[in-house]
N, C-alpha and C. Protein backbone atom coordinates (compact mmCIF):
# COMPACT_ATOMS: atom_id res chain seq x y z
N UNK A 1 -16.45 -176.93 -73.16
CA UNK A 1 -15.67 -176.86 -74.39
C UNK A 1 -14.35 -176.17 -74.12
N UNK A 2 -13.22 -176.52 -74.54
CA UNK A 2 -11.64 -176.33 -74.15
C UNK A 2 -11.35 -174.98 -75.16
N UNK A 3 -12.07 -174.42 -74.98
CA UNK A 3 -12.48 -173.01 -76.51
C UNK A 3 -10.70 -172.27 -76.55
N UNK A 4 -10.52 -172.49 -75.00
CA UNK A 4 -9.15 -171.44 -74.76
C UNK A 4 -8.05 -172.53 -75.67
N UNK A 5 -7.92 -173.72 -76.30
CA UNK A 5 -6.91 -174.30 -77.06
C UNK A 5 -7.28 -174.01 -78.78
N UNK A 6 -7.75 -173.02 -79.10
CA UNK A 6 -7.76 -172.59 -80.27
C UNK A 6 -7.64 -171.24 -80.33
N UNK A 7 -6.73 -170.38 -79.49
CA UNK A 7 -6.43 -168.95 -79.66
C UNK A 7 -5.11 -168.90 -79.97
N UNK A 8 -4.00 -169.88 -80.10
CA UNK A 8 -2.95 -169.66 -80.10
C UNK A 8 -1.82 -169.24 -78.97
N UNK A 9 -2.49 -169.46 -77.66
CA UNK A 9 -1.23 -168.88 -76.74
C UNK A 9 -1.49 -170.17 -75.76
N UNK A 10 -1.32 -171.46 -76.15
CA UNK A 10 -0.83 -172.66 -75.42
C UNK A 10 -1.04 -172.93 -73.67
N UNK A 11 -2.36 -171.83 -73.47
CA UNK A 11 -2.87 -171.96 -72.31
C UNK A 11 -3.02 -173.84 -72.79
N UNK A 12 -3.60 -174.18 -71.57
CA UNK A 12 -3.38 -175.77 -71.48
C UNK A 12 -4.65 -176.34 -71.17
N UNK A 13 -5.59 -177.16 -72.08
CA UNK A 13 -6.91 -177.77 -71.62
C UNK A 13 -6.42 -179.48 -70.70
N UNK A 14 -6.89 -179.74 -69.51
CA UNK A 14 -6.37 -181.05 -69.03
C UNK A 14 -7.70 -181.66 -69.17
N UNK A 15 -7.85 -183.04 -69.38
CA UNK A 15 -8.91 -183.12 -69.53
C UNK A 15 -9.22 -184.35 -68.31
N UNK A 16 -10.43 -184.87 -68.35
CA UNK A 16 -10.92 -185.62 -66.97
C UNK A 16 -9.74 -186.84 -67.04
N UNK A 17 -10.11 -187.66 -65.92
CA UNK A 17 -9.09 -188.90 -65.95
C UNK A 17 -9.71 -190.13 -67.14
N UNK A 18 -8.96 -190.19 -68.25
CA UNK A 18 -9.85 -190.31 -69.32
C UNK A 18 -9.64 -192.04 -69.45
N UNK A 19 -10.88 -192.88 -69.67
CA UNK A 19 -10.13 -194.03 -69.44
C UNK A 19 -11.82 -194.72 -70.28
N UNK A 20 -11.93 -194.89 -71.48
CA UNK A 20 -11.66 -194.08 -72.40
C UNK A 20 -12.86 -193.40 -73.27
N UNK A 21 -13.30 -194.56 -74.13
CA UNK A 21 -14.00 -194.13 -75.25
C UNK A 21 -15.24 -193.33 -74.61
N UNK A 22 -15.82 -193.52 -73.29
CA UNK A 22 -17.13 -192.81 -73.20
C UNK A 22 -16.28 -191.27 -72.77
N UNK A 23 -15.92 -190.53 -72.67
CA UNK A 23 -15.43 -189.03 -72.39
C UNK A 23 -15.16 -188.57 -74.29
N UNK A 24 -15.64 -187.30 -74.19
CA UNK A 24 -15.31 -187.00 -75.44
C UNK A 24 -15.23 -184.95 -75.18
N UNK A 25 -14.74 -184.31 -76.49
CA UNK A 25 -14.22 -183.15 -76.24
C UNK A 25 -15.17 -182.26 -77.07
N UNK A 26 -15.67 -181.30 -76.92
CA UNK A 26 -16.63 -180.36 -77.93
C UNK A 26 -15.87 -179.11 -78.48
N UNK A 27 -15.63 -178.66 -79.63
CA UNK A 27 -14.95 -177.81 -79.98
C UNK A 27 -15.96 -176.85 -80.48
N UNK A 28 -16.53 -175.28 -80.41
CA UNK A 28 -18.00 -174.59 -80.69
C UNK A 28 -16.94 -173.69 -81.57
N UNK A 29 -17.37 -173.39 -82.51
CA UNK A 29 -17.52 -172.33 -83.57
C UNK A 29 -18.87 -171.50 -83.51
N UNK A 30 -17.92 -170.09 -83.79
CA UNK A 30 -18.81 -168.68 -83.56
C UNK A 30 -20.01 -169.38 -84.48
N UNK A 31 -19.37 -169.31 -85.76
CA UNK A 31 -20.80 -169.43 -86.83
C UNK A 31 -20.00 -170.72 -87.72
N UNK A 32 -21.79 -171.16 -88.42
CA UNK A 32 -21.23 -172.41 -89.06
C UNK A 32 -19.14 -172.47 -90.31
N UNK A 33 -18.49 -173.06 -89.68
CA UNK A 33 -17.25 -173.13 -90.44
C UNK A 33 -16.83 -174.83 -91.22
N UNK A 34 -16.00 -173.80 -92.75
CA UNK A 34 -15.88 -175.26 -92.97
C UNK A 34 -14.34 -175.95 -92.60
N UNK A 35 -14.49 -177.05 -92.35
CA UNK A 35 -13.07 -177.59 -92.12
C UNK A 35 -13.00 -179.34 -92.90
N UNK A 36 -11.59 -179.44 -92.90
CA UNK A 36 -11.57 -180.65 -93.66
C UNK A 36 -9.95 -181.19 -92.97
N UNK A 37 -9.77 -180.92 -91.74
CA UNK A 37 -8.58 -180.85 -91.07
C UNK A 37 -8.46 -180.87 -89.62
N UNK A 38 -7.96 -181.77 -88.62
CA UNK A 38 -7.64 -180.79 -87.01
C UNK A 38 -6.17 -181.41 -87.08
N UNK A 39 -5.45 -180.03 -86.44
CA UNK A 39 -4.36 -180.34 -85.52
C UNK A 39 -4.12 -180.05 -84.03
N UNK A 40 -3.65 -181.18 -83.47
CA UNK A 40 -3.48 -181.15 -82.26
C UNK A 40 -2.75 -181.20 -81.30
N UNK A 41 -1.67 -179.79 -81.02
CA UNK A 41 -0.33 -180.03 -79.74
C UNK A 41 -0.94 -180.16 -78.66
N UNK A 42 -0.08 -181.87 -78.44
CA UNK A 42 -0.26 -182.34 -77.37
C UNK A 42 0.51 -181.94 -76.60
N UNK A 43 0.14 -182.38 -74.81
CA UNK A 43 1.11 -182.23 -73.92
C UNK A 43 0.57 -180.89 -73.07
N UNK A 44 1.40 -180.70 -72.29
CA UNK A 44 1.41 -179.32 -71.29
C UNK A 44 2.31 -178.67 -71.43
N UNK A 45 2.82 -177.22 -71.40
CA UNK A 45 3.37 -176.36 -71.82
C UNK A 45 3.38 -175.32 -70.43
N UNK A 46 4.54 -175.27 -69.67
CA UNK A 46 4.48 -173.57 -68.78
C UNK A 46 6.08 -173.15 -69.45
N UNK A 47 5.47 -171.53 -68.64
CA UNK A 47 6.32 -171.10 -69.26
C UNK A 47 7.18 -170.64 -67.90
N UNK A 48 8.14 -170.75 -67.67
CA UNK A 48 9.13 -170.10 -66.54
C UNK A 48 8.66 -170.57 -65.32
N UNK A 49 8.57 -171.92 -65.70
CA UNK A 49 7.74 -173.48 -64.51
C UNK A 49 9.17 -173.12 -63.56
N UNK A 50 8.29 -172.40 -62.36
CA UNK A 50 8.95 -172.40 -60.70
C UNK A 50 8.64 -173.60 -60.05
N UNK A 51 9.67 -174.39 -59.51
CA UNK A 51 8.96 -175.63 -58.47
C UNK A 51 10.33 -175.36 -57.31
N UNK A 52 10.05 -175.28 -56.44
CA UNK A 52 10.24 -175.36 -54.84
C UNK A 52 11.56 -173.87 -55.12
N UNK A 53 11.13 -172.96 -55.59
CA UNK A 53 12.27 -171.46 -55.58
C UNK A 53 13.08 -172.07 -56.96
N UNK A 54 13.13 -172.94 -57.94
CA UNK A 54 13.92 -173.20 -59.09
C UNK A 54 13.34 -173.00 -60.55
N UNK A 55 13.60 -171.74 -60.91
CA UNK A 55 13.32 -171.69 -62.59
C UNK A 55 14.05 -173.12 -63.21
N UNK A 56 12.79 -173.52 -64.07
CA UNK A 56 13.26 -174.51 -64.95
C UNK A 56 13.22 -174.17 -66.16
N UNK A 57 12.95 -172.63 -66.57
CA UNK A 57 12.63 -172.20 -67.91
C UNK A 57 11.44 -173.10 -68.18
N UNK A 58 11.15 -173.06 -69.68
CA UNK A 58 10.35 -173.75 -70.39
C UNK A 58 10.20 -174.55 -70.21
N UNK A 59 8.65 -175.41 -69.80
CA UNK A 59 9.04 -177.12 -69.82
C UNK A 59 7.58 -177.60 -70.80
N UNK A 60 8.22 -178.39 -71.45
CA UNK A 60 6.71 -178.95 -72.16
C UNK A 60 6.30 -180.46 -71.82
N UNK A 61 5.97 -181.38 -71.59
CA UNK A 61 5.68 -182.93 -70.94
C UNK A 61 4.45 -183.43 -72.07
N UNK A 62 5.52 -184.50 -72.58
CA UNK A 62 4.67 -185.57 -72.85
C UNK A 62 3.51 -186.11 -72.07
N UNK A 63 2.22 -186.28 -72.94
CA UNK A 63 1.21 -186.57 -72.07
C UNK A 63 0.69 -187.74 -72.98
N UNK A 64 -0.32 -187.99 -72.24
CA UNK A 64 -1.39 -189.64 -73.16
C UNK A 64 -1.59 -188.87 -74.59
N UNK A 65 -1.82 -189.89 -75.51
CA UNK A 65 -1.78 -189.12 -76.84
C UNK A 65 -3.44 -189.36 -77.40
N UNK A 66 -4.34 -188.85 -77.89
CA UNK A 66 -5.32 -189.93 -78.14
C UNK A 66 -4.57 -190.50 -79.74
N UNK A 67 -4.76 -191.50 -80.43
CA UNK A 67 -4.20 -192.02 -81.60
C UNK A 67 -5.74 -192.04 -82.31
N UNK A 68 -6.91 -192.61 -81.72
CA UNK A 68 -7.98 -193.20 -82.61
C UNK A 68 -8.93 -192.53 -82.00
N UNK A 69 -9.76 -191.76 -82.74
CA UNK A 69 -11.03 -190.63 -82.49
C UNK A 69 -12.19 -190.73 -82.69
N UNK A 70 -13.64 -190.74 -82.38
CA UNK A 70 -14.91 -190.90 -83.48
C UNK A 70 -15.02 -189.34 -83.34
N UNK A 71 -15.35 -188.62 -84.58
CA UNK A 71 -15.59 -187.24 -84.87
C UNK A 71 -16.90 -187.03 -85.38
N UNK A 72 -17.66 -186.39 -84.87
CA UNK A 72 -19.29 -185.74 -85.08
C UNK A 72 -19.19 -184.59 -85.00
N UNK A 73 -20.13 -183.75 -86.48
CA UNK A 73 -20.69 -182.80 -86.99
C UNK A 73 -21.62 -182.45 -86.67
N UNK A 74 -21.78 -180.99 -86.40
CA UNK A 74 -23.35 -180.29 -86.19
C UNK A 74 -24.10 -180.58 -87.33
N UNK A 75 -23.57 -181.40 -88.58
CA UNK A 75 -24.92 -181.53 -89.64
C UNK A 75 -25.20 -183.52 -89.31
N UNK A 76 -24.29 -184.11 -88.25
CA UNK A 76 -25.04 -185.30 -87.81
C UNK A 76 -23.89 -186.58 -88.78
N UNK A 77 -22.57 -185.46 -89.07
CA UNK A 77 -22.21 -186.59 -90.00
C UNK A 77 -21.01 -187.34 -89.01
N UNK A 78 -20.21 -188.29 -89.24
CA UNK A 78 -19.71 -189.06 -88.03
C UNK A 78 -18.60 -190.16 -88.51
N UNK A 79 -17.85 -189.34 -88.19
CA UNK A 79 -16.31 -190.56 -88.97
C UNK A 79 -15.37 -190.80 -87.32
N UNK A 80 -14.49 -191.97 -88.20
CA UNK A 80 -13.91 -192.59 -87.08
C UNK A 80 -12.65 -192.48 -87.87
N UNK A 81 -11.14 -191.68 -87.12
CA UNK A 81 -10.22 -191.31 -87.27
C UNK A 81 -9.31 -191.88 -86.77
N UNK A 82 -7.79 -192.30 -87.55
CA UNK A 82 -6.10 -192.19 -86.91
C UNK A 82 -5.63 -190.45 -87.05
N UNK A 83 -5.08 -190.38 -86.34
CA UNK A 83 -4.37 -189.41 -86.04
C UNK A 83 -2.85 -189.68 -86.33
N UNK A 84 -2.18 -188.88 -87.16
CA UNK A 84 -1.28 -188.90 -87.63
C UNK A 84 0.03 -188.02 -87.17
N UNK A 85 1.02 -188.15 -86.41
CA UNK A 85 2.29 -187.01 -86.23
C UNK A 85 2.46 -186.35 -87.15
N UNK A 86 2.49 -184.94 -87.95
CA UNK A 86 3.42 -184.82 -88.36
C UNK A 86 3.68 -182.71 -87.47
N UNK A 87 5.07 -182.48 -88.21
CA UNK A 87 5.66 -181.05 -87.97
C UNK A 87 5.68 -181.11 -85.95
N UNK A 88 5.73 -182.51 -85.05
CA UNK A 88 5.11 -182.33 -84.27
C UNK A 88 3.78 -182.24 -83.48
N UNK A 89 3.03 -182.46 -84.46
CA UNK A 89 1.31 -181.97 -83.95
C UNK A 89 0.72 -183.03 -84.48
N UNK A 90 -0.35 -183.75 -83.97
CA UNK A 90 -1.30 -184.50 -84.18
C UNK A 90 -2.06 -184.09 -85.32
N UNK A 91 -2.31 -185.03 -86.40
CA UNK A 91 -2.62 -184.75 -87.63
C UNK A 91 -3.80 -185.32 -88.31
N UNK A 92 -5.12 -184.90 -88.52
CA UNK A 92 -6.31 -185.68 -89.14
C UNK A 92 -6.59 -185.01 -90.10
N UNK A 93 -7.44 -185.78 -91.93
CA UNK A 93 -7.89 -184.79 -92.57
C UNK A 93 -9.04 -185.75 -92.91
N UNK A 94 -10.09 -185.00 -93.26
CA UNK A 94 -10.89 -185.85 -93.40
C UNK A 94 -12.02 -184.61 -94.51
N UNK A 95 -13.54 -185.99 -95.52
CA UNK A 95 -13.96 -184.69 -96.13
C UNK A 95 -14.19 -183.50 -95.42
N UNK A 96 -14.01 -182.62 -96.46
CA UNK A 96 -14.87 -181.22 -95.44
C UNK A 96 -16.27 -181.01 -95.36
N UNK A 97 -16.77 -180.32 -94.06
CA UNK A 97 -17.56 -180.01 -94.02
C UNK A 97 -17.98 -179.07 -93.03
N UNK A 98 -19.26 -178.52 -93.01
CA UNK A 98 -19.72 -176.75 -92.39
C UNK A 98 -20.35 -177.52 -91.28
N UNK A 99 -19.71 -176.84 -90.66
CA UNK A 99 -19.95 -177.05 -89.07
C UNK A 99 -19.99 -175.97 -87.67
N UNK A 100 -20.50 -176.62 -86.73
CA UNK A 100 -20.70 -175.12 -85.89
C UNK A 100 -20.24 -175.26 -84.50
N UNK A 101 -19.97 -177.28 -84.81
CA UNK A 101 -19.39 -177.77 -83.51
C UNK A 101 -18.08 -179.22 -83.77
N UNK A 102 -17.25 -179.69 -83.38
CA UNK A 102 -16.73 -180.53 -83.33
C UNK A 102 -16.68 -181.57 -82.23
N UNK A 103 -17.21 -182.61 -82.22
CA UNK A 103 -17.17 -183.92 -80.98
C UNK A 103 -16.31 -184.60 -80.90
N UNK A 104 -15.27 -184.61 -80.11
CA UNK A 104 -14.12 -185.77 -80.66
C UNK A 104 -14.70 -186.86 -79.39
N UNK A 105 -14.56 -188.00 -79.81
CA UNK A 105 -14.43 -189.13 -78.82
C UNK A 105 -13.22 -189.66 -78.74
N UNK A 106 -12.55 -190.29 -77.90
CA UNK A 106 -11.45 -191.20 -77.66
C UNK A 106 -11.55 -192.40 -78.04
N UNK A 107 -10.70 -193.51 -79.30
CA UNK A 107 -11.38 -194.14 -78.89
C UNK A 107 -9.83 -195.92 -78.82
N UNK A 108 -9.03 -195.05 -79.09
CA UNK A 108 -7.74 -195.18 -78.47
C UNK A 108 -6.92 -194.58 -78.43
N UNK A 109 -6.23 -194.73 -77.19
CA UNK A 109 -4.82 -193.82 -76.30
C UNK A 109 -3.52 -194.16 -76.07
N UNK A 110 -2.69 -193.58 -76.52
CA UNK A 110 -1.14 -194.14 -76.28
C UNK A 110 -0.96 -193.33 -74.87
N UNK A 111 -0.76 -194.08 -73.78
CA UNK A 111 -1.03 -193.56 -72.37
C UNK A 111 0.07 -192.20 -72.16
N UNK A 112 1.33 -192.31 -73.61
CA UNK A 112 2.36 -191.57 -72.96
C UNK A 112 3.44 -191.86 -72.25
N UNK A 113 4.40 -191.21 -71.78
CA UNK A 113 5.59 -191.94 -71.72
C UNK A 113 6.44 -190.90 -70.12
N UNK A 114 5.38 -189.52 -69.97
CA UNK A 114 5.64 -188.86 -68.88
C UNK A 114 4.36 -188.77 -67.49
N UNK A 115 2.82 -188.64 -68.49
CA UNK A 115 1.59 -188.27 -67.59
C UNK A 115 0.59 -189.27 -68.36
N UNK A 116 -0.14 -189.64 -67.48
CA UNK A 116 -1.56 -190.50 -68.21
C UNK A 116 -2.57 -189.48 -68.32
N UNK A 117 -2.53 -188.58 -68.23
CA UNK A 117 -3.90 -187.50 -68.60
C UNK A 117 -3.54 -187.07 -70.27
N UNK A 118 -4.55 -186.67 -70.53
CA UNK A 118 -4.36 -185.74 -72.27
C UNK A 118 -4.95 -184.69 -71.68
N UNK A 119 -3.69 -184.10 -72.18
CA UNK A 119 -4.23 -182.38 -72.29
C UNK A 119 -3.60 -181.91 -73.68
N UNK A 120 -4.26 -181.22 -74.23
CA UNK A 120 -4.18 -180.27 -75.20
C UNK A 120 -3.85 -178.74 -75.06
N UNK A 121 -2.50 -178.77 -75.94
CA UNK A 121 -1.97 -176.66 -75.52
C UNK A 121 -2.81 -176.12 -76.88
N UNK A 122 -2.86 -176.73 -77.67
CA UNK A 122 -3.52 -175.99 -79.32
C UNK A 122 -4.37 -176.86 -79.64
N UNK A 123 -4.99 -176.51 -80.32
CA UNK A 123 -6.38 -177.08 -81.51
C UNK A 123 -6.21 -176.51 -82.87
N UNK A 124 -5.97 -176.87 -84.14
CA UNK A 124 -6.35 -176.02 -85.42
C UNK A 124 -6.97 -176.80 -86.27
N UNK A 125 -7.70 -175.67 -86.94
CA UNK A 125 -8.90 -175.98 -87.74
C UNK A 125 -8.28 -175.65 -89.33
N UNK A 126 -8.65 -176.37 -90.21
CA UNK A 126 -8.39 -176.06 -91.39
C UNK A 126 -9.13 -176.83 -92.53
C-alpha cells in the first residue's frame, strides 16, 4: 500500500510497469473512514533534482495518467470511475461510504506525454 502518498509531503509512489487493468493500488485507513471523494497528483516531483553536478531546482514530470478506475470498499461495494482534472489533481466523487480500505484498479490509461509509468506524489480523501 503507497500509505507514504497521503501525508502530504509528495514523497513519490512509482508503481509496477502497469499495462493494465489486472495491477491495482490499496489505500489502508487507521480505522473505518468515511469518504465520498479521491484526489490524485499525478506525476513525480524532486526537489533540488541533481543530474551529472547540475541543480535543476524543482522538477515535476508528467507521467501515465490512469483516466478510468474500478474502486472497491472494505464493505464489498464496487464502482467503476472517470477521473476528472480539476485545480490540477485528478478528480473522482462518488456515494460515500465507511471504509477501512480503498482498491483502485486501472482500467484505462492516458500513457502520458513524458514517462509510461504512474506514479502518484499525493492521494486525498474526502
Amino acid at each position: 500500500s503507497p500509505s507514504h502518498t497521503i501525508d502530504n509531503d509528495l514523497s513519490t509512489w512509482w508503481s509496477p510497469n502497469i499495462q493494465y487493468s489486472d495491477h491495482w493500488i490499496k489505500f489502508n485507513f487507521n480505522t473505518p473512514t468515511k469518504i465520498h471523494a479521491i484526489k490524485i497528483l499525478n506525476g513525480s516531483h524532486y526537489s533540488n533534482f541533481y543530474y551529472q553536478g547540475v541543480n535543476y531546482g524543482n522538477l515535476y514530470t508528467k507521467n501515465a495518467i490512469i483516466t478510468r478506475a474500478r474502486l472497491e470498499f472494505s464493505d464489498g461495494t464496487k464502482v467503476t470511475v472517470n477521473f476528472e482534472i480539476y485545480d490540477g489533481m485528478q478528480t473522482v466523487e462518488f456515494p460515500e461510504v465507511t471504509t477501512s480500505f480503498v482498491k483502485l484498479t486501472p482500467v484505462t490509461i492516458d500513457p502520458g506525454s513524458e514517462w509510461p509509468d504512474v506514479c502518484i506524489s499525493e492521494v486525498k480523501f474526502r
